[in-house]
C-alpha atoms as a PDB file:
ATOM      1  CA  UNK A   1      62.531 109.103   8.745  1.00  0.00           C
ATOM      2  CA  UNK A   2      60.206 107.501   5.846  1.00  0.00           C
ATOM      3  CA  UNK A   3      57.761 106.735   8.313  1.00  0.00           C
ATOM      4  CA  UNK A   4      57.565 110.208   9.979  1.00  0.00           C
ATOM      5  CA  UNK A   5      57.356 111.350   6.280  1.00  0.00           C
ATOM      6  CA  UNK A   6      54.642 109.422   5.516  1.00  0.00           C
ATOM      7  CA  UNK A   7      52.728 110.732   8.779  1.00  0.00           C
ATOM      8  CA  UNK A   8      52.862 114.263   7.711  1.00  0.00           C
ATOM      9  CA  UNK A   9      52.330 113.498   3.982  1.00  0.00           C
ATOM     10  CA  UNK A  10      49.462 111.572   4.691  1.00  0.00           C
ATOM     11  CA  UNK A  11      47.939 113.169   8.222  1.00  0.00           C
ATOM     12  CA  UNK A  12      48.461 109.273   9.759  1.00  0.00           C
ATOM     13  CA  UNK A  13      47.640 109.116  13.319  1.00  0.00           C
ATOM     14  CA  UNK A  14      47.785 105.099  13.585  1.00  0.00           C
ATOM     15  CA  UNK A  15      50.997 103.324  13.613  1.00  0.00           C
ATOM     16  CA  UNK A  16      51.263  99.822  13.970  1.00  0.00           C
ATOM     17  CA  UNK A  17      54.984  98.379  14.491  1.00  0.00           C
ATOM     18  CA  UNK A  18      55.850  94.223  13.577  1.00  0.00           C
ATOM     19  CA  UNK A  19      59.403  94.322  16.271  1.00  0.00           C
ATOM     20  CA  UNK A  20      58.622  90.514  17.179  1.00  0.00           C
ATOM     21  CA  UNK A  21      62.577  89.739  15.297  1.00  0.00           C
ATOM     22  CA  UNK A  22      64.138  93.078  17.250  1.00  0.00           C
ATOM     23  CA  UNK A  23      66.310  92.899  19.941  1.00  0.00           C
ATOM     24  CA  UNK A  24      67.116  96.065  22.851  1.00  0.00           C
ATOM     25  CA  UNK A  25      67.158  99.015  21.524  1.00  0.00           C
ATOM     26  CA  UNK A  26      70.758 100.763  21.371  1.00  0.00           C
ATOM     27  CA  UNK A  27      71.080 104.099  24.028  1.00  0.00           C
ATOM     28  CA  UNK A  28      72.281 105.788  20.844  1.00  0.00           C
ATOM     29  CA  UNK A  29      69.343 104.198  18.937  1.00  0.00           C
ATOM     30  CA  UNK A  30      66.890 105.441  21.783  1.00  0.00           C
ATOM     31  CA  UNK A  31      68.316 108.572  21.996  1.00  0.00           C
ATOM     32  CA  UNK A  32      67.722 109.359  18.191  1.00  0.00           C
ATOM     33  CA  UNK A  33      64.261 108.411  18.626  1.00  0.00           C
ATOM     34  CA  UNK A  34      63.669 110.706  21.375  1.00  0.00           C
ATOM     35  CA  UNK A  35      64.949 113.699  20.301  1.00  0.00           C
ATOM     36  CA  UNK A  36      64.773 113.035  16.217  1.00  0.00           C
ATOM     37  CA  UNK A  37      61.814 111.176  15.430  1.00  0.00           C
ATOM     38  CA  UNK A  38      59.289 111.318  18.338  1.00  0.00           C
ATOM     39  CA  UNK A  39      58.836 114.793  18.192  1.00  0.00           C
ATOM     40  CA  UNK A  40      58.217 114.723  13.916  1.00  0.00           C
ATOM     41  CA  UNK A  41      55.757 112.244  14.439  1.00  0.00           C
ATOM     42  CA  UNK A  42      53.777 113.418  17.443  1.00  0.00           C
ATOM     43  CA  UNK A  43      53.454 117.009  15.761  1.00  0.00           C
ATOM     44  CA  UNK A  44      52.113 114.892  13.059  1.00  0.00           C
ATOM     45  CA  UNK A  45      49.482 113.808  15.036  1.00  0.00           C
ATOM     46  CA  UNK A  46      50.318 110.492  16.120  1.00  0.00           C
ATOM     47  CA  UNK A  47      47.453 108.846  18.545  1.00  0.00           C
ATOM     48  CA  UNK A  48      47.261 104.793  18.306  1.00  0.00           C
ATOM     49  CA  UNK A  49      49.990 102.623  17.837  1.00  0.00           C
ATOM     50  CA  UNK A  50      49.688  98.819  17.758  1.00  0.00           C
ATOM     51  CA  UNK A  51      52.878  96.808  18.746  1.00  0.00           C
ATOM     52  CA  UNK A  52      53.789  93.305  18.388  1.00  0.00           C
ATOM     53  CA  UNK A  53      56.546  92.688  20.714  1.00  0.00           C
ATOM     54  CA  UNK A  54      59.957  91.064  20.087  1.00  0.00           C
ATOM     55  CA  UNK A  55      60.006  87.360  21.048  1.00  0.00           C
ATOM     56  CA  UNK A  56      63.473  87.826  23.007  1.00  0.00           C
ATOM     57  CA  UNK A  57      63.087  89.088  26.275  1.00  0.00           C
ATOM     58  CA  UNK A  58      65.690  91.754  26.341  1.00  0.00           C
ATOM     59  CA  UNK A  59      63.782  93.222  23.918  1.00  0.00           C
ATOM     60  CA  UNK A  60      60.813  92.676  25.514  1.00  0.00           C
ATOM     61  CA  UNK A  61      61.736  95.034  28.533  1.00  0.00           C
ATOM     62  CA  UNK A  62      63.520  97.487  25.758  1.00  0.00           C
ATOM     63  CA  UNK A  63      59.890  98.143  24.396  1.00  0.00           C
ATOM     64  CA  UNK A  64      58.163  98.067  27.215  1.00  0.00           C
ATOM     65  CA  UNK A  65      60.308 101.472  28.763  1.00  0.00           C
ATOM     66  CA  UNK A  66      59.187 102.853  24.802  1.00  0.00           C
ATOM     67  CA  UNK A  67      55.820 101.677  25.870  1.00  0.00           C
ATOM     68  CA  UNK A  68      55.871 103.554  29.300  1.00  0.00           C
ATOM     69  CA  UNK A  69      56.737 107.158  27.673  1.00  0.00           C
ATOM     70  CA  UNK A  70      54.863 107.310  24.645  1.00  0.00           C
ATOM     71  CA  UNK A  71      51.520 106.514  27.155  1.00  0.00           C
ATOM     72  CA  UNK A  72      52.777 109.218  28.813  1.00  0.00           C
ATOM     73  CA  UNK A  73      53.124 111.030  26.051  1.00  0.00           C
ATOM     74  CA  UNK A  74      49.223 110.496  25.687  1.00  0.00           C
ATOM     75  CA  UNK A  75      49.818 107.575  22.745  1.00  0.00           C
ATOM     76  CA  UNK A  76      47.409 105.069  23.323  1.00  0.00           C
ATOM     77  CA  UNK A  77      49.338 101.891  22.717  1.00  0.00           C
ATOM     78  CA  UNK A  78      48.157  98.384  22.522  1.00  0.00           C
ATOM     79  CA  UNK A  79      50.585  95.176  22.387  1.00  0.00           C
ATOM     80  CA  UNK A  80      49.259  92.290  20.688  1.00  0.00           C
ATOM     81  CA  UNK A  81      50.662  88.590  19.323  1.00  0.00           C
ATOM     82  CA  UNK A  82      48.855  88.644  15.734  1.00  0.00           C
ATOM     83  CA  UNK A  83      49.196  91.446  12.717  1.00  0.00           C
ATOM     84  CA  UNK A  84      45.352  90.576  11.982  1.00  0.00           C
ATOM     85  CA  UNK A  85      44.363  91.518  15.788  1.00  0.00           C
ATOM     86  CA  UNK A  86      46.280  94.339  15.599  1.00  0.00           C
ATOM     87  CA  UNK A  87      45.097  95.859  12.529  1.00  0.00           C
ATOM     88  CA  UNK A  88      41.589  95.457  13.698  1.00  0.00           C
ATOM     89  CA  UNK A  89      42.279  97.366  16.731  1.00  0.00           C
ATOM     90  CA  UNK A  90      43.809 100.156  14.785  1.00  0.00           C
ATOM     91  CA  UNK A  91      40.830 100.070  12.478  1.00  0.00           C
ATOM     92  CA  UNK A  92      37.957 100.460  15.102  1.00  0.00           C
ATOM     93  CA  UNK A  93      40.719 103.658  16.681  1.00  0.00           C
END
Protein backbone atom coordinates (compact mmCIF):
# COMPACT_ATOMS: atom_id res chain seq x y z
CA UNK A 1 0.00 0.00 0.00
CA UNK A 2 3.24 2.42 -0.07
CA UNK A 3 2.45 3.29 -3.43
CA UNK A 4 -1.27 4.18 -2.89
CA UNK A 5 0.22 6.15 0.10
CA UNK A 6 2.39 7.99 -1.80
CA UNK A 7 -0.55 8.92 -4.35
CA UNK A 8 -2.60 10.55 -1.75
CA UNK A 9 0.40 12.08 0.11
CA UNK A 10 1.64 13.51 -2.86
CA UNK A 11 -1.72 14.11 -5.25
CA UNK A 12 0.26 11.61 -8.01
CA UNK A 13 -1.82 10.94 -10.94
CA UNK A 14 1.09 9.17 -13.10
CA UNK A 15 2.20 5.76 -12.33
CA UNK A 16 4.65 4.06 -14.23
CA UNK A 17 5.15 0.16 -13.36
CA UNK A 18 8.86 -1.83 -14.40
CA UNK A 19 6.81 -5.79 -14.31
CA UNK A 20 9.22 -6.93 -17.29
CA UNK A 21 10.72 -9.89 -14.32
CA UNK A 22 6.80 -10.64 -13.12
CA UNK A 23 5.07 -13.54 -13.90
CA UNK A 24 0.73 -14.07 -13.83
CA UNK A 25 -0.70 -12.49 -11.40
CA UNK A 26 -2.21 -14.81 -8.51
CA UNK A 27 -6.49 -14.78 -8.44
CA UNK A 28 -5.85 -13.98 -4.78
CA UNK A 29 -3.20 -11.40 -5.85
CA UNK A 30 -5.79 -9.89 -8.44
CA UNK A 31 -8.43 -9.97 -6.23
CA UNK A 32 -6.58 -7.77 -3.55
CA UNK A 33 -5.87 -5.36 -6.16
CA UNK A 34 -9.34 -4.99 -7.16
CA UNK A 35 -11.05 -4.52 -4.23
CA UNK A 36 -7.93 -3.13 -1.89
CA UNK A 37 -5.79 -1.05 -3.86
CA UNK A 38 -7.56 0.07 -7.09
CA UNK A 39 -10.10 1.85 -5.46
CA UNK A 40 -7.29 3.91 -2.91
CA UNK A 41 -5.53 4.85 -5.83
CA UNK A 42 -8.20 5.88 -8.31
CA UNK A 43 -9.87 8.15 -5.50
CA UNK A 44 -6.43 9.46 -5.46
CA UNK A 45 -6.65 10.55 -8.74
CA UNK A 46 -4.86 8.17 -10.73
CA UNK A 47 -4.92 9.07 -14.73
CA UNK A 48 -1.64 7.77 -16.74
CA UNK A 49 0.13 4.79 -16.09
CA UNK A 50 3.13 3.62 -18.14
CA UNK A 51 3.81 -0.22 -18.16
CA UNK A 52 6.66 -2.21 -19.23
CA UNK A 53 5.46 -5.63 -19.67
CA UNK A 54 6.85 -8.92 -18.28
CA UNK A 55 9.09 -10.73 -20.80
CA UNK A 56 7.23 -14.21 -20.07
CA UNK A 57 4.21 -14.60 -21.85
CA UNK A 58 1.93 -15.80 -19.16
CA UNK A 59 2.48 -12.73 -17.77
CA UNK A 60 2.10 -11.01 -20.69
CA UNK A 61 -1.69 -12.00 -21.05
CA UNK A 62 -1.95 -11.55 -16.98
CA UNK A 63 -1.32 -7.72 -17.63
CA UNK A 64 -2.93 -7.32 -20.49
CA UNK A 65 -6.68 -8.40 -18.67
CA UNK A 66 -5.15 -5.46 -15.86
CA UNK A 67 -4.67 -3.46 -18.96
CA UNK A 68 -8.30 -4.04 -20.31
CA UNK A 69 -10.10 -2.79 -16.91
CA UNK A 70 -8.16 -0.03 -15.76
CA UNK A 71 -8.89 1.57 -19.63
CA UNK A 72 -12.12 0.94 -18.71
CA UNK A 73 -11.78 2.35 -15.73
CA UNK A 74 -10.85 5.59 -17.81
CA UNK A 75 -6.78 5.04 -16.99
CA UNK A 76 -5.05 5.91 -19.93
CA UNK A 77 -2.36 3.27 -20.12
CA UNK A 78 0.55 3.00 -22.41
CA UNK A 79 2.92 -0.24 -22.68
CA UNK A 80 6.32 0.40 -23.69
CA UNK A 81 9.92 -1.71 -23.92
CA UNK A 82 12.30 1.16 -22.40
CA UNK A 83 12.03 3.05 -18.74
CA UNK A 84 13.45 6.24 -20.71
CA UNK A 85 10.38 6.05 -23.34
CA UNK A 86 8.19 5.58 -20.76
CA UNK A 87 9.06 8.29 -18.52
CA UNK A 88 8.88 10.68 -21.36
CA UNK A 89 5.44 9.71 -22.08
CA UNK A 90 4.42 10.20 -18.53
CA UNK A 91 6.17 13.54 -18.58
CA UNK A 92 4.41 15.16 -21.67
CA UNK A 93 0.75 13.47 -19.66
Amino acid sequence: MSGAAAFEKHHCVKWLSDDRNNSALLPDDMEWAQTQWEPRILKAGWKYWALLLPEKVVGQMSMNRVIKRSSELGIKVQVFSDTTEALRWLEQQ
